[in-house]
PDB file of N, CA and C in Angstrom:
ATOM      1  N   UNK A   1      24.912   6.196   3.656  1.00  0.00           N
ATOM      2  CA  UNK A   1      23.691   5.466   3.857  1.00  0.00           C
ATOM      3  C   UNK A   1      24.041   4.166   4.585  1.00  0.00           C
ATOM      4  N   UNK A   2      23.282   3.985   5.692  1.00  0.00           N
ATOM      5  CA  UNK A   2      23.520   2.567   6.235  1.00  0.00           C
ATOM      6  C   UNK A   2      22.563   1.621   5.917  1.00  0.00           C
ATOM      7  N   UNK A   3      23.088   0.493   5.121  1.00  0.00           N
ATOM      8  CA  UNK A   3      22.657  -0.465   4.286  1.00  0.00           C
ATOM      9  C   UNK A   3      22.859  -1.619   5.300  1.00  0.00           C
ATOM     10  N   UNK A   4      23.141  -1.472   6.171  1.00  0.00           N
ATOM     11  CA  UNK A   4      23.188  -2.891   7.304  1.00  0.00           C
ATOM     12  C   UNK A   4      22.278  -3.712   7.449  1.00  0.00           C
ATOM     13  N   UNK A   5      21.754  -4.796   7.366  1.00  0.00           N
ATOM     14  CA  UNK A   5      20.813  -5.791   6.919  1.00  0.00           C
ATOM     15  C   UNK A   5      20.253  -5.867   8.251  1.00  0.00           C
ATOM     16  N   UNK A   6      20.456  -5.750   9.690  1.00  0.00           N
ATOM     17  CA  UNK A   6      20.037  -5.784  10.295  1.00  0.00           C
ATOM     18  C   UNK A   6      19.276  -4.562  11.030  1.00  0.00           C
ATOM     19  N   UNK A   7      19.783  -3.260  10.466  1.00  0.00           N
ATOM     20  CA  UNK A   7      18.805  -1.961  10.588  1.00  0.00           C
ATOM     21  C   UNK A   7      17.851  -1.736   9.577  1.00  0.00           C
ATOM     22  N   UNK A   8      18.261  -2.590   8.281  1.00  0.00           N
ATOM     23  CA  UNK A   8      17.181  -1.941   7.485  1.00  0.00           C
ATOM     24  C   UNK A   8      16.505  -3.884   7.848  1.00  0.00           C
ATOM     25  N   UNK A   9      16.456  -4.590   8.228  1.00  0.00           N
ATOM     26  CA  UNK A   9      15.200  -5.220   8.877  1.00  0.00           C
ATOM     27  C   UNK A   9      14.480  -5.135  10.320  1.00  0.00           C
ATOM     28  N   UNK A  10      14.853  -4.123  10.674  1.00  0.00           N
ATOM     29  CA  UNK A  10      13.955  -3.359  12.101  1.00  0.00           C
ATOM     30  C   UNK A  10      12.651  -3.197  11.761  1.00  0.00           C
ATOM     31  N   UNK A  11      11.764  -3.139  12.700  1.00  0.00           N
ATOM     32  CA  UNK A  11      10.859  -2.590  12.707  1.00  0.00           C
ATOM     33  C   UNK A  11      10.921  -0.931  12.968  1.00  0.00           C
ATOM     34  N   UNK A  12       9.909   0.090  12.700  1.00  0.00           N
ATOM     35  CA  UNK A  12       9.613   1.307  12.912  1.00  0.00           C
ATOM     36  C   UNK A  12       8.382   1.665  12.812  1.00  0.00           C
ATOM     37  N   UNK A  13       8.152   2.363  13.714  1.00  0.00           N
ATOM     38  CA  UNK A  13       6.804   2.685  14.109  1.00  0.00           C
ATOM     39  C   UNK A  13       6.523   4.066  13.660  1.00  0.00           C
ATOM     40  N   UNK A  14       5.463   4.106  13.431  1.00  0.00           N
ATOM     41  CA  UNK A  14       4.958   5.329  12.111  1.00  0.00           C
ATOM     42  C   UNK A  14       3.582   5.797  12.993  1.00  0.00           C
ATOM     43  N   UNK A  15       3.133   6.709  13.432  1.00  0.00           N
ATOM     44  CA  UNK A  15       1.819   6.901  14.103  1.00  0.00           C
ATOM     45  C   UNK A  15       1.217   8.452  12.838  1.00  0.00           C
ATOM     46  N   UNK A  16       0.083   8.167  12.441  1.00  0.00           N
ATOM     47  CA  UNK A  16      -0.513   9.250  11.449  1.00  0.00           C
ATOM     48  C   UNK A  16      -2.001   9.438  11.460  1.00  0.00           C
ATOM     49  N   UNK A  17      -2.531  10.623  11.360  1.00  0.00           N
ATOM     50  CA  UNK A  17      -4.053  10.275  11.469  1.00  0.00           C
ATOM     51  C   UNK A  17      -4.132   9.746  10.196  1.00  0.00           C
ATOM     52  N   UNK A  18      -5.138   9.066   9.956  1.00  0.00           N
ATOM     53  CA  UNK A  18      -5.774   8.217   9.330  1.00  0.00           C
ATOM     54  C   UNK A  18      -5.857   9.075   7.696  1.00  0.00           C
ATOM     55  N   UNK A  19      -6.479  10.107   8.054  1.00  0.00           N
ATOM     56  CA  UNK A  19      -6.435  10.744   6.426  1.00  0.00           C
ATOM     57  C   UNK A  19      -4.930  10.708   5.775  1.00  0.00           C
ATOM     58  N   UNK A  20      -3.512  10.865   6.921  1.00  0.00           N
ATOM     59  CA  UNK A  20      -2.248  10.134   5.776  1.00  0.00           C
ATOM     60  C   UNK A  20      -2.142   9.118   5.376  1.00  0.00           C
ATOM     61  N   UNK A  21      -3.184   7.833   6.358  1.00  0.00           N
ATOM     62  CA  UNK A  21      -2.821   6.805   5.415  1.00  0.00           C
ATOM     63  C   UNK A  21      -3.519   6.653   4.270  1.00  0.00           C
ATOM     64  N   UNK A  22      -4.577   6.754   4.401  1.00  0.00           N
ATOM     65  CA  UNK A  22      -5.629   6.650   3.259  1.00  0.00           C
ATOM     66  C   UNK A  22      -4.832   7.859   1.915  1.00  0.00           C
ATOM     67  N   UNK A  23      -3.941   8.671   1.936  1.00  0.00           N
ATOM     68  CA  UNK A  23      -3.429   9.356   0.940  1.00  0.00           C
ATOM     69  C   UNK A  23      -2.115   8.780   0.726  1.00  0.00           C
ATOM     70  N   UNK A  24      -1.356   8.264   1.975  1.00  0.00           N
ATOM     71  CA  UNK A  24      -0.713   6.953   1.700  1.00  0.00           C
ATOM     72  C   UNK A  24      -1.006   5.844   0.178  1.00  0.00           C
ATOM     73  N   UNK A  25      -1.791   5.102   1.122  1.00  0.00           N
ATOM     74  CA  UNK A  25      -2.566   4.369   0.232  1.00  0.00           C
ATOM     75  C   UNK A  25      -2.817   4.357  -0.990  1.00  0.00           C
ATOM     76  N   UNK A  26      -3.202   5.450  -1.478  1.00  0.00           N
ATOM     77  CA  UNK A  26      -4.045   6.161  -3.031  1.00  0.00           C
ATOM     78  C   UNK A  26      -2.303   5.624  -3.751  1.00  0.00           C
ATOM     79  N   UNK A  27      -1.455   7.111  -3.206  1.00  0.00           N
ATOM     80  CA  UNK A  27      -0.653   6.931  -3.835  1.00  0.00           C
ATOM     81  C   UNK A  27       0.478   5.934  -4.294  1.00  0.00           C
ATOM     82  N   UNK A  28       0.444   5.074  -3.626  1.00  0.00           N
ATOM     83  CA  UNK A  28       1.182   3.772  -3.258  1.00  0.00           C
ATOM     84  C   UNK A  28       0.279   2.780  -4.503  1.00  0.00           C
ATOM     85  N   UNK A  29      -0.717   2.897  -4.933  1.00  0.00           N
ATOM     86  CA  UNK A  29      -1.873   2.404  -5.390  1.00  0.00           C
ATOM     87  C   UNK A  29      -1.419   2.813  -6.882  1.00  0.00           C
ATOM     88  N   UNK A  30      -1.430   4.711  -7.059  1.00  0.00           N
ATOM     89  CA  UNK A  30      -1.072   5.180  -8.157  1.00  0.00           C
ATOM     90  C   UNK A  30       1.145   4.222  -8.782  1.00  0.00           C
ATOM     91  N   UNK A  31       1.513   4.499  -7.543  1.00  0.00           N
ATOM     92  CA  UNK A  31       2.948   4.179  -8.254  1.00  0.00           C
ATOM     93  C   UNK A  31       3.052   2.715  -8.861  1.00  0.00           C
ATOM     94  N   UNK A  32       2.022   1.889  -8.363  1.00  0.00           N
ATOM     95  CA  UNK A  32       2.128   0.868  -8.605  1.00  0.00           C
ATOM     96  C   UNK A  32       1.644   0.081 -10.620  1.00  0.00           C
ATOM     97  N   UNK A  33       0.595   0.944 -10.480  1.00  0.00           N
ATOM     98  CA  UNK A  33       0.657   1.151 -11.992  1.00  0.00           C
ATOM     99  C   UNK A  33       1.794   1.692 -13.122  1.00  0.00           C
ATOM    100  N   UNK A  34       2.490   2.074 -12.621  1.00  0.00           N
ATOM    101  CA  UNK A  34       4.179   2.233 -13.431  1.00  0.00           C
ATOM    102  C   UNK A  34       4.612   1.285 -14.259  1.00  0.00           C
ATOM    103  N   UNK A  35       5.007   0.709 -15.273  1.00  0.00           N
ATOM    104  CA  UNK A  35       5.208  -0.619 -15.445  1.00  0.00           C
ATOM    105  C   UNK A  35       6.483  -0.672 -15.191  1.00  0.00           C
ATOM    106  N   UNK A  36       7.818   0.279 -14.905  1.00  0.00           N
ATOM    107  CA  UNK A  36       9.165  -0.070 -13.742  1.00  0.00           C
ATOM    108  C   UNK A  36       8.868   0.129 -12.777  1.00  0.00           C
ATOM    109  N   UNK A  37       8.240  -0.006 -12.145  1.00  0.00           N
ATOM    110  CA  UNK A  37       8.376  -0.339 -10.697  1.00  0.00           C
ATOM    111  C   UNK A  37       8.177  -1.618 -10.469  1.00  0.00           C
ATOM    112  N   UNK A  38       9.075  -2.176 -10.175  1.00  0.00           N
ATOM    113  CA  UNK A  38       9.529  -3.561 -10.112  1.00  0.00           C
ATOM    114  C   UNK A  38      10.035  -3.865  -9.376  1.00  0.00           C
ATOM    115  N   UNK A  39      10.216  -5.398  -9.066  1.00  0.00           N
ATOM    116  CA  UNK A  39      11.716  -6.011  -8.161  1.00  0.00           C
ATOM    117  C   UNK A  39      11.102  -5.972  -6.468  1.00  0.00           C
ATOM    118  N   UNK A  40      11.788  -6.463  -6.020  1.00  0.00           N
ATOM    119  CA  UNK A  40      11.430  -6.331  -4.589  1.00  0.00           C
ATOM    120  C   UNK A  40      11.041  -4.963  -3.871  1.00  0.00           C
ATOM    121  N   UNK A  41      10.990  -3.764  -4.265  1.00  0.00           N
ATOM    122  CA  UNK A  41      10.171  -2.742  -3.668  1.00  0.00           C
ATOM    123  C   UNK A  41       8.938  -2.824  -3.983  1.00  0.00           C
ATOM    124  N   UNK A  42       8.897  -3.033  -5.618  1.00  0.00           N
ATOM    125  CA  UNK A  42       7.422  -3.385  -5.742  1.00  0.00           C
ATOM    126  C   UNK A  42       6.848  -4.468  -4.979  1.00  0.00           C
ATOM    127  N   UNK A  43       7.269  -5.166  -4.092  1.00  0.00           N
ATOM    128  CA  UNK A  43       6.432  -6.272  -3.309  1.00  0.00           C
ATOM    129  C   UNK A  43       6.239  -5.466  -2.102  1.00  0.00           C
ATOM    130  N   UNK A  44       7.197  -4.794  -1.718  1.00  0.00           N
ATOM    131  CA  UNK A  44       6.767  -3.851  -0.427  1.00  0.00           C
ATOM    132  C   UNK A  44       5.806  -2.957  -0.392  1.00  0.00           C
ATOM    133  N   UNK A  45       5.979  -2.581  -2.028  1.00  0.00           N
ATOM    134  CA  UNK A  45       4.689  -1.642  -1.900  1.00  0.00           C
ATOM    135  C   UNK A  45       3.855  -2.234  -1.545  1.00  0.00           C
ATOM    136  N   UNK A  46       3.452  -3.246  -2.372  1.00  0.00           N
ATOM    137  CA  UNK A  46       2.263  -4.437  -2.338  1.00  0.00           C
ATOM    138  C   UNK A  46       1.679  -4.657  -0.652  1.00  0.00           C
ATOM    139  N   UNK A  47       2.570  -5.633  -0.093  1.00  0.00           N
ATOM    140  CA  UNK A  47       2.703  -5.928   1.464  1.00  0.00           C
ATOM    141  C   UNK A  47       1.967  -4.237   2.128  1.00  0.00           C
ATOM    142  N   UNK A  48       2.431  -3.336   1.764  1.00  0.00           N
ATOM    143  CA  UNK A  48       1.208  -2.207   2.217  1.00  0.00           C
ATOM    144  C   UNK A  48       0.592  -1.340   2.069  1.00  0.00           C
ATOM    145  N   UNK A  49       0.240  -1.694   0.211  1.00  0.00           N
ATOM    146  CA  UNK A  49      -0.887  -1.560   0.058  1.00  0.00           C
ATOM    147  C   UNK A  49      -2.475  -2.680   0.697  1.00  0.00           C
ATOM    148  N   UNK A  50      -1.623  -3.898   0.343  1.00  0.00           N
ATOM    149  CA  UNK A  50      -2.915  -4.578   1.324  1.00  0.00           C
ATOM    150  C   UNK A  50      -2.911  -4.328   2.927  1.00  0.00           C
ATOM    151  N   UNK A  51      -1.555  -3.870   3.438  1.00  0.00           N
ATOM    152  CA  UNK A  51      -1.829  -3.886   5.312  1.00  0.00           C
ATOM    153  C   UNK A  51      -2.955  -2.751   5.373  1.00  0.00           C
ATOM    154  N   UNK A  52      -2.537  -1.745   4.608  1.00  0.00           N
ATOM    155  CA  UNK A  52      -3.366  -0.043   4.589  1.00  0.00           C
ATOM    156  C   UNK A  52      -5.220  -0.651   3.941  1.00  0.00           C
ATOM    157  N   UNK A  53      -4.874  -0.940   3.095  1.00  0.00           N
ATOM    158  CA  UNK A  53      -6.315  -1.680   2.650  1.00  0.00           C
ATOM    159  C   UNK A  53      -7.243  -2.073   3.859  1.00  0.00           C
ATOM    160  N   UNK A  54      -6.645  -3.585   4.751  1.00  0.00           N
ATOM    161  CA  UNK A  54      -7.211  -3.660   5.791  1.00  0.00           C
ATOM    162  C   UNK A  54      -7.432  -2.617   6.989  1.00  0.00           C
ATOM    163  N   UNK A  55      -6.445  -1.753   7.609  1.00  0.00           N
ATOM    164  CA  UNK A  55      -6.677  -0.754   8.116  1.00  0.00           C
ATOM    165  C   UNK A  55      -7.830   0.170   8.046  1.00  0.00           C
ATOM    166  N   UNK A  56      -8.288   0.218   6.474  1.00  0.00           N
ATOM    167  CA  UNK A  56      -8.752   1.336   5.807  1.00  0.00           C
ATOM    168  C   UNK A  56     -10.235   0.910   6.418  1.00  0.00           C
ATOM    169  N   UNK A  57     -10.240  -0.404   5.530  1.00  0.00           N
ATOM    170  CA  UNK A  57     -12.090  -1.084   6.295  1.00  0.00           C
ATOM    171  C   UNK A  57     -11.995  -1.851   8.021  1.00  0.00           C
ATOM    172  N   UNK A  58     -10.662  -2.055   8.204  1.00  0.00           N
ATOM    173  CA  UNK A  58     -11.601  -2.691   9.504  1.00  0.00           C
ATOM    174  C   UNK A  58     -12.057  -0.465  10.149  1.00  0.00           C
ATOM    175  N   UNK A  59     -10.891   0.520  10.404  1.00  0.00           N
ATOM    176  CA  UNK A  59     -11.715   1.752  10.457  1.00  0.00           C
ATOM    177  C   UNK A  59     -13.075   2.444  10.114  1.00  0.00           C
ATOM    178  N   UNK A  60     -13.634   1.517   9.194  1.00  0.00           N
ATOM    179  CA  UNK A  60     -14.630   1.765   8.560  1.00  0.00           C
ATOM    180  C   UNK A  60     -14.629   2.926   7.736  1.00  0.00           C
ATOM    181  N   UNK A  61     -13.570   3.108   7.535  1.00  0.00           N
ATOM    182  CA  UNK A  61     -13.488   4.413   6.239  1.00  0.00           C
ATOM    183  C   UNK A  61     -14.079   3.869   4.789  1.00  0.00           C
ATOM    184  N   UNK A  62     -14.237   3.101   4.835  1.00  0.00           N
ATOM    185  CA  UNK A  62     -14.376   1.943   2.985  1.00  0.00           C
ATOM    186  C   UNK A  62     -14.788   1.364   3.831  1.00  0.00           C
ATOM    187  N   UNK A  63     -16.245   0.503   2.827  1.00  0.00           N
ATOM    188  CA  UNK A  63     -16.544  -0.762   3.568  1.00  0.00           C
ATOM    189  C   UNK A  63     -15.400  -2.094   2.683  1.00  0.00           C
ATOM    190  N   UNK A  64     -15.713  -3.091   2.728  1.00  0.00           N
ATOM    191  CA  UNK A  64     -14.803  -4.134   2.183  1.00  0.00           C
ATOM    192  C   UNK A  64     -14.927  -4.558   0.452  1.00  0.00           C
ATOM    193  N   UNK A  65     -16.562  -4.308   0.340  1.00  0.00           N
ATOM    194  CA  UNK A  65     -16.998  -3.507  -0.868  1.00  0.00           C
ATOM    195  C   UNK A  65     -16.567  -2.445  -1.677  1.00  0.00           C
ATOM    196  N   UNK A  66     -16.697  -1.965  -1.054  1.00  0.00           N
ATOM    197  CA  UNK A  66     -15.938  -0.423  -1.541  1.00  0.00           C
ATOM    198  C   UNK A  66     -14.356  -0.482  -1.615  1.00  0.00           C
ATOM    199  N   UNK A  67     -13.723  -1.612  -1.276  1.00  0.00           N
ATOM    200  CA  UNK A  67     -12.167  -1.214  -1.522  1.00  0.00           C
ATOM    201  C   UNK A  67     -11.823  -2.288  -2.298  1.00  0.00           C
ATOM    202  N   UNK A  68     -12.777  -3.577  -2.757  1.00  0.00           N
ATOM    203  CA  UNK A  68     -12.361  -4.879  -3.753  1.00  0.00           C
ATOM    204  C   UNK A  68     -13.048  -4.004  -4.969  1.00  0.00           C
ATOM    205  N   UNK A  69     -13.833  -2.920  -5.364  1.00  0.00           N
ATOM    206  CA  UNK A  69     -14.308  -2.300  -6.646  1.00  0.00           C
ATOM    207  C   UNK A  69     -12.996  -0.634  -6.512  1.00  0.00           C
ATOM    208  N   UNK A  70     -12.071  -0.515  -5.789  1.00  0.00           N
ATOM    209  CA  UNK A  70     -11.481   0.106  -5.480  1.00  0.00           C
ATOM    210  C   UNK A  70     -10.327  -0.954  -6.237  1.00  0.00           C
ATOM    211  N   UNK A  71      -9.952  -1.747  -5.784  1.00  0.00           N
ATOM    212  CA  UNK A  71      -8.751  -2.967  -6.295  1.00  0.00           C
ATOM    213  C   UNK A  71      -8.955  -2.893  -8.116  1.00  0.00           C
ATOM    214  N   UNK A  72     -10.090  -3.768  -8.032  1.00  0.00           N
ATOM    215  CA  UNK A  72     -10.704  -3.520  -9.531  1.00  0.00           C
ATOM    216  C   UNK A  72     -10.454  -2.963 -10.227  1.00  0.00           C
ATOM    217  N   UNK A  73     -10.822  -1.101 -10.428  1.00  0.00           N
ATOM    218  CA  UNK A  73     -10.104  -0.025 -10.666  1.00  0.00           C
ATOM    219  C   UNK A  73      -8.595  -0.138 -10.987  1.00  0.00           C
ATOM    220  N   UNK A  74      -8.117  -0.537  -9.911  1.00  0.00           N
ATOM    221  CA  UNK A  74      -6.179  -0.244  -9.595  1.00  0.00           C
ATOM    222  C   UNK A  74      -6.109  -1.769 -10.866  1.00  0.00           C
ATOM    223  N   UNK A  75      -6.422  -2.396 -10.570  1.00  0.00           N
ATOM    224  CA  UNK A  75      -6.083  -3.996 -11.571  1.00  0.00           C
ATOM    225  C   UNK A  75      -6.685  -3.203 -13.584  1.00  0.00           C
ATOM    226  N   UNK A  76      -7.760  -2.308 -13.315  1.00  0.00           N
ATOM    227  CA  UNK A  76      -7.630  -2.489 -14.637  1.00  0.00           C
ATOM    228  C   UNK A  76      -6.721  -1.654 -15.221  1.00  0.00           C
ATOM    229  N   UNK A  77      -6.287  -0.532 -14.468  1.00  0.00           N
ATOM    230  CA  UNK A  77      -4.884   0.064 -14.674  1.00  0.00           C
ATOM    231  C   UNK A  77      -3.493  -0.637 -14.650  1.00  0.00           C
ATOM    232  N   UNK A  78      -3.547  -1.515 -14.529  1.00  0.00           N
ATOM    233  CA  UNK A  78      -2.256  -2.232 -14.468  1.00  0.00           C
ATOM    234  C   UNK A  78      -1.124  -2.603 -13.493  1.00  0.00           C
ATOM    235  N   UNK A  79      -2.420  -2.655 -11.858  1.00  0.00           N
ATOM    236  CA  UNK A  79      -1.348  -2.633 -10.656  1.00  0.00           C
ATOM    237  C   UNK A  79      -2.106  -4.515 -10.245  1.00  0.00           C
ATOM    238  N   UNK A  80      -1.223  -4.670  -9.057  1.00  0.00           N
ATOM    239  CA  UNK A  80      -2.285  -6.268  -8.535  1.00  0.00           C
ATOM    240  C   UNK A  80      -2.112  -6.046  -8.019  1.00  0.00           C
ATOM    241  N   UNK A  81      -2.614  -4.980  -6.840  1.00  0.00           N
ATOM    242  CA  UNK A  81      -3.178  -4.798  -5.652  1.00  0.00           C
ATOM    243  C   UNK A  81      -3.698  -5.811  -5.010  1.00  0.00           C
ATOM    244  N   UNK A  82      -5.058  -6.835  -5.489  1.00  0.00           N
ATOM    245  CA  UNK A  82      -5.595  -7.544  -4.830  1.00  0.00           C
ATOM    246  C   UNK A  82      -5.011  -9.074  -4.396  1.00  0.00           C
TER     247      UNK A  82
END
C-alpha cells in the first residue's frame, strides 16, 4: 500500500450519475451512525456527506428542506451530519 502523504493528498476525480451519489450519500449517512467510526475518517466522511448534500439540492433532487429534515433524521440516530 502506498501511504505517501503526498499521493494520498491528491486530488481524484470520480465522475457518476447522480443516482450513485445520492446512494453514496444514504450510505455514508448510515455508517456514520456507528458509534466507532471515529477519528479522522469520520471527518472525511463528514466533509462528504455535506459536499454530496449540497450537490444533492443545488441538482434539485431534494429541495434544501427536504435534506435539513433528512439531517434531522441522521442527528436523531446518532450521526452530525449537519
Amino acid at each position: 500500500m502506498n501511504l505517501d502523504p503526498r499521493v494520498l493528498a491528491a486530488n481524484a476525480s470520480v465522475t457518476a450519475p447522480m443516482l450513485t451519489w445520492v446512494t453514496v450519500h444514504g450510505n455514508l449517512c448510515l455508517s456514520l451512525r456507528h458509534p466507532q467510526n471515529a477519528g479522522q475518517s469520520r471527518e472525511l466522511c463528514l466533509q462528504m456527506v455535506r459536499h454530496l448534500s449540497k450537490l444533492i439540492v443545488d441538482a434539485e433532487i431534494m429541495t434544501q428542506e427536504e435534506m435539513d429534515q433528512a439531517n434531522r433524521v441522521e442527528q436523531e440516530h446518532g450521526s452530525d451530519v449537519a
